[in-house]
C-alpha atoms as a PDB file:
ATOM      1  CA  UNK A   1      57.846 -95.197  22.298  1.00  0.00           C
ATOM      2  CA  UNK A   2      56.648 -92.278  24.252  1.00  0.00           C
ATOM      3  CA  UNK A   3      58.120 -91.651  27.357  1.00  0.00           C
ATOM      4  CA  UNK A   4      55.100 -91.223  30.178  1.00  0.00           C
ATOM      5  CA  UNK A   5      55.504 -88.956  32.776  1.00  0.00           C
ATOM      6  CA  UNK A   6      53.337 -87.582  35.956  1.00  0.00           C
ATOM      7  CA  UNK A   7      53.567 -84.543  37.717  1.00  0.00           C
ATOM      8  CA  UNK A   8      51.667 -82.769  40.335  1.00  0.00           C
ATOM      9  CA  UNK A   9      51.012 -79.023  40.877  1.00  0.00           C
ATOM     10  CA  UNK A  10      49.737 -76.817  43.616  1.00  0.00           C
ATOM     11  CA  UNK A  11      48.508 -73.682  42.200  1.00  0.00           C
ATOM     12  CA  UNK A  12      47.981 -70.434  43.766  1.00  0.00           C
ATOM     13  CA  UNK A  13      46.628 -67.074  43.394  1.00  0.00           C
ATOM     14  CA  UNK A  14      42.353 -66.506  42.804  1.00  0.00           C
ATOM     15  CA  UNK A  15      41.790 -70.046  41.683  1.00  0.00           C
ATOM     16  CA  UNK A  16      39.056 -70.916  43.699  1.00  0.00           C
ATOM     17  CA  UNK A  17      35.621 -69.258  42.689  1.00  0.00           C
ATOM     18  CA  UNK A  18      36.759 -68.627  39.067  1.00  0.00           C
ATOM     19  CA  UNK A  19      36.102 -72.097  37.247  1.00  0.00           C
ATOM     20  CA  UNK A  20      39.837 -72.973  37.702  1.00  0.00           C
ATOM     21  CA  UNK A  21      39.107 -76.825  38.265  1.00  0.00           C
ATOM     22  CA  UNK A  22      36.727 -76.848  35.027  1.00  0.00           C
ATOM     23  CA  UNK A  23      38.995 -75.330  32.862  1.00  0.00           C
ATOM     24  CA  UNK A  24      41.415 -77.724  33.992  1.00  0.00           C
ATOM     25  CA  UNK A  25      39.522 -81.000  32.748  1.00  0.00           C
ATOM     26  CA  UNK A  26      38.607 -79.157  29.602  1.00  0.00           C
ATOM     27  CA  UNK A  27      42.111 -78.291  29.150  1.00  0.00           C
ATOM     28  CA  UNK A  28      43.840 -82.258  30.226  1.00  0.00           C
ATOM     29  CA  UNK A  29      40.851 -83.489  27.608  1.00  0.00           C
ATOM     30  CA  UNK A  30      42.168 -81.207  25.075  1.00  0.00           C
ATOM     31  CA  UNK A  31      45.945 -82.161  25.705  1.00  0.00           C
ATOM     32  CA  UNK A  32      44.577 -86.348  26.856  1.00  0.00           C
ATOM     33  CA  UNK A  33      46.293 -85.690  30.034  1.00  0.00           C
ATOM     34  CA  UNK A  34      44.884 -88.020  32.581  1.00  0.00           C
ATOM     35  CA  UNK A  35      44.301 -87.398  36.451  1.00  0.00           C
ATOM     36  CA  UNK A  36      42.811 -85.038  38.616  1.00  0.00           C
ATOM     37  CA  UNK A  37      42.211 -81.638  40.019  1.00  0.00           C
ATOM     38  CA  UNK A  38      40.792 -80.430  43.559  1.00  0.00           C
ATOM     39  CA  UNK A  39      40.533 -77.363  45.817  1.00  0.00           C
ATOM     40  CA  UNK A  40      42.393 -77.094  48.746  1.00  0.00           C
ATOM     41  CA  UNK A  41      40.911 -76.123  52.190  1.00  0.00           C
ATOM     42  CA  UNK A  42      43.867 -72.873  52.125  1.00  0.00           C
ATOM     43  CA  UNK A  43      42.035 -71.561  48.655  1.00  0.00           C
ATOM     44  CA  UNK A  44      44.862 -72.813  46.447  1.00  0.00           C
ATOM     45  CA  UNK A  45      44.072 -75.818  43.971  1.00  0.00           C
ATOM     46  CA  UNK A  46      46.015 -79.342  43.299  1.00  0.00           C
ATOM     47  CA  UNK A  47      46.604 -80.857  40.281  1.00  0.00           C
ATOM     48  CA  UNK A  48      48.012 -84.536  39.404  1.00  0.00           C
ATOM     49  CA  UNK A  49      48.357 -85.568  35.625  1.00  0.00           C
ATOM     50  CA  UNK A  50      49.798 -88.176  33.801  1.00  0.00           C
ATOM     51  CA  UNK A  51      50.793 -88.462  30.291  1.00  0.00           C
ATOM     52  CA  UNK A  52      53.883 -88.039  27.446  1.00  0.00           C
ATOM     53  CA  UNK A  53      56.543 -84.916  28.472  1.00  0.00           C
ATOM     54  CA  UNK A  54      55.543 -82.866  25.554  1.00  0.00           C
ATOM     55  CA  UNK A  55      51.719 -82.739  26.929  1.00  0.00           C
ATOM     56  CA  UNK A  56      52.544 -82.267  30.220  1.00  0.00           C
ATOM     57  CA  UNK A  57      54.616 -79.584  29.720  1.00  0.00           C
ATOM     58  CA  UNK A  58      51.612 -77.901  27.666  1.00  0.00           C
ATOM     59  CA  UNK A  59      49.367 -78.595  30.378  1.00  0.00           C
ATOM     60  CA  UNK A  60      51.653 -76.965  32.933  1.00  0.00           C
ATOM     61  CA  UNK A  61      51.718 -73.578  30.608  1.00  0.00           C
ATOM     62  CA  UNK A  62      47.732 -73.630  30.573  1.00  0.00           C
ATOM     63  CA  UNK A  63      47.558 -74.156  34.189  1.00  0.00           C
ATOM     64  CA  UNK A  64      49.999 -70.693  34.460  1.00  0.00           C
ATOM     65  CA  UNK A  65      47.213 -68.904  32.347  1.00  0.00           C
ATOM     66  CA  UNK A  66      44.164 -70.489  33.958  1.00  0.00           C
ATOM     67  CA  UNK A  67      40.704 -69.267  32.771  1.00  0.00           C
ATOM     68  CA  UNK A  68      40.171 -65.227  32.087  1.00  0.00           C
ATOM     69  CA  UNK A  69      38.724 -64.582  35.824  1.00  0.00           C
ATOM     70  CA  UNK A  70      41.419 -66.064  37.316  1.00  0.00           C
ATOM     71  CA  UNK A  71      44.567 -64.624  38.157  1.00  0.00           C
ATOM     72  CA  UNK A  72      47.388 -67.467  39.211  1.00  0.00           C
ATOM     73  CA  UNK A  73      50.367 -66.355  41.223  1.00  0.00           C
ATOM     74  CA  UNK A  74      52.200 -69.599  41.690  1.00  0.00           C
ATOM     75  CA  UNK A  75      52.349 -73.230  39.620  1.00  0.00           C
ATOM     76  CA  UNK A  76      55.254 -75.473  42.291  1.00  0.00           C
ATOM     77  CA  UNK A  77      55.429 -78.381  40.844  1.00  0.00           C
ATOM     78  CA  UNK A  78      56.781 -81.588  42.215  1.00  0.00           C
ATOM     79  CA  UNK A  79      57.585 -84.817  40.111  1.00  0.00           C
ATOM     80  CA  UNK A  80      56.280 -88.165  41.860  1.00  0.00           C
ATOM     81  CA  UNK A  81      56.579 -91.820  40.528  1.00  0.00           C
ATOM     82  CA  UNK A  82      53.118 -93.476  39.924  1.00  0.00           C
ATOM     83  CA  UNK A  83      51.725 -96.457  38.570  1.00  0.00           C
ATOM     84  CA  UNK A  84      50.218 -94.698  34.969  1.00  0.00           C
ATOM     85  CA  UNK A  85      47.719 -97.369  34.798  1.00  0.00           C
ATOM     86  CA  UNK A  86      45.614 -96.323  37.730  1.00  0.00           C
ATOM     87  CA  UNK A  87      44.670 -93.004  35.441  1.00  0.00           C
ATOM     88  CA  UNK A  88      42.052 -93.822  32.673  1.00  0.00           C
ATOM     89  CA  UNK A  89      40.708 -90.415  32.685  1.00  0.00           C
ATOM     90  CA  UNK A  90      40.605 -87.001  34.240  1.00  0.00           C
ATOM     91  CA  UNK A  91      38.544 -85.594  36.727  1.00  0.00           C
ATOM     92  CA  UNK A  92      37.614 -83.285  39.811  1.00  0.00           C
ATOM     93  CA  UNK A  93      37.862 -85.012  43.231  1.00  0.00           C
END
Protein backbone atom coordinates (compact mmCIF):
# COMPACT_ATOMS: atom_id res chain seq x y z
CA UNK A 1 0.00 0.00 0.00
CA UNK A 2 1.25 3.44 -0.60
CA UNK A 3 1.09 5.74 2.02
CA UNK A 4 -0.76 9.19 0.63
CA UNK A 5 0.27 12.28 1.83
CA UNK A 6 -0.61 16.22 1.19
CA UNK A 7 1.34 19.10 1.72
CA UNK A 8 1.11 22.71 1.00
CA UNK A 9 3.81 25.28 0.08
CA UNK A 10 4.12 29.00 -0.11
CA UNK A 11 6.88 29.89 -2.34
CA UNK A 12 8.81 32.97 -2.59
CA UNK A 13 11.29 34.85 -4.48
CA UNK A 14 10.44 36.07 -8.57
CA UNK A 15 7.69 33.55 -9.01
CA UNK A 16 5.17 35.60 -10.32
CA UNK A 17 5.71 36.78 -14.05
CA UNK A 18 8.09 33.86 -14.84
CA UNK A 19 5.64 30.85 -15.70
CA UNK A 20 6.09 29.53 -12.09
CA UNK A 21 2.35 28.24 -11.85
CA UNK A 22 2.74 26.44 -15.43
CA UNK A 23 5.70 24.76 -14.70
CA UNK A 24 4.12 23.63 -11.68
CA UNK A 25 1.16 21.59 -13.38
CA UNK A 26 3.62 20.34 -15.94
CA UNK A 27 5.81 19.28 -13.23
CA UNK A 28 2.67 17.53 -10.59
CA UNK A 29 1.57 15.80 -14.21
CA UNK A 30 4.98 14.53 -14.61
CA UNK A 31 5.30 13.30 -10.87
CA UNK A 32 0.82 12.51 -10.86
CA UNK A 33 0.75 14.81 -7.99
CA UNK A 34 -2.74 16.09 -7.67
CA UNK A 35 -3.95 19.67 -6.48
CA UNK A 36 -3.36 23.09 -7.15
CA UNK A 37 -1.27 26.14 -7.56
CA UNK A 38 -2.17 30.04 -7.35
CA UNK A 39 -0.56 33.49 -7.02
CA UNK A 40 -0.81 35.34 -4.08
CA UNK A 41 -1.90 39.05 -3.93
CA UNK A 42 1.95 39.70 -1.90
CA UNK A 43 3.76 38.22 -5.32
CA UNK A 44 4.60 34.90 -3.68
CA UNK A 45 2.76 31.65 -5.04
CA UNK A 46 0.76 28.67 -3.09
CA UNK A 47 0.89 25.31 -3.74
CA UNK A 48 -1.35 22.26 -2.33
CA UNK A 49 -0.60 18.62 -3.62
CA UNK A 50 -1.56 15.37 -2.79
CA UNK A 51 -0.05 12.11 -3.51
CA UNK A 52 2.56 9.06 -2.21
CA UNK A 53 5.76 10.60 0.09
CA UNK A 54 8.27 9.67 -2.47
CA UNK A 55 6.44 12.08 -5.18
CA UNK A 56 5.84 14.66 -3.01
CA UNK A 57 9.06 14.96 -1.87
CA UNK A 58 10.19 15.18 -5.71
CA UNK A 59 7.71 17.71 -6.29
CA UNK A 60 8.92 19.82 -3.38
CA UNK A 61 12.71 19.70 -4.94
CA UNK A 62 11.23 20.95 -8.42
CA UNK A 63 9.29 23.61 -6.81
CA UNK A 64 13.00 24.80 -5.11
CA UNK A 65 14.32 24.95 -8.80
CA UNK A 66 11.24 26.42 -10.46
CA UNK A 67 11.47 27.24 -14.22
CA UNK A 68 14.95 28.95 -15.65
CA UNK A 69 13.49 32.72 -15.28
CA UNK A 70 12.64 32.25 -12.00
CA UNK A 71 14.67 32.63 -9.10
CA UNK A 72 12.89 31.08 -5.70
CA UNK A 73 14.12 32.27 -2.35
CA UNK A 74 11.87 30.37 -0.01
CA UNK A 75 9.68 26.82 -0.26
CA UNK A 76 7.80 26.83 3.87
CA UNK A 77 5.98 24.13 3.81
CA UNK A 78 3.23 23.13 6.14
CA UNK A 79 1.63 19.54 6.38
CA UNK A 80 -2.36 19.64 6.59
CA UNK A 81 -4.81 16.61 6.82
CA UNK A 82 -7.23 16.41 3.79
CA UNK A 83 -9.72 14.27 2.42
CA UNK A 84 -7.36 12.81 -0.84
CA UNK A 85 -10.46 12.12 -2.67
CA UNK A 86 -11.50 15.67 -3.31
CA UNK A 87 -8.15 15.87 -5.73
CA UNK A 88 -8.70 14.12 -9.16
CA UNK A 89 -6.32 16.32 -10.87
CA UNK A 90 -4.10 19.34 -10.79
CA UNK A 91 -4.64 22.71 -11.65
CA UNK A 92 -4.25 26.64 -11.40
CA UNK A 93 -6.97 28.39 -9.32
Amino acid sequence: MIDVESAFWIVSGRVQGVGYRWFTVRTAEELSVRGWVRNTADGKVEVLAVGDVEKLEAFERRLWKGPSLSHVDNVDKVYKTLDVNDFKSFKII
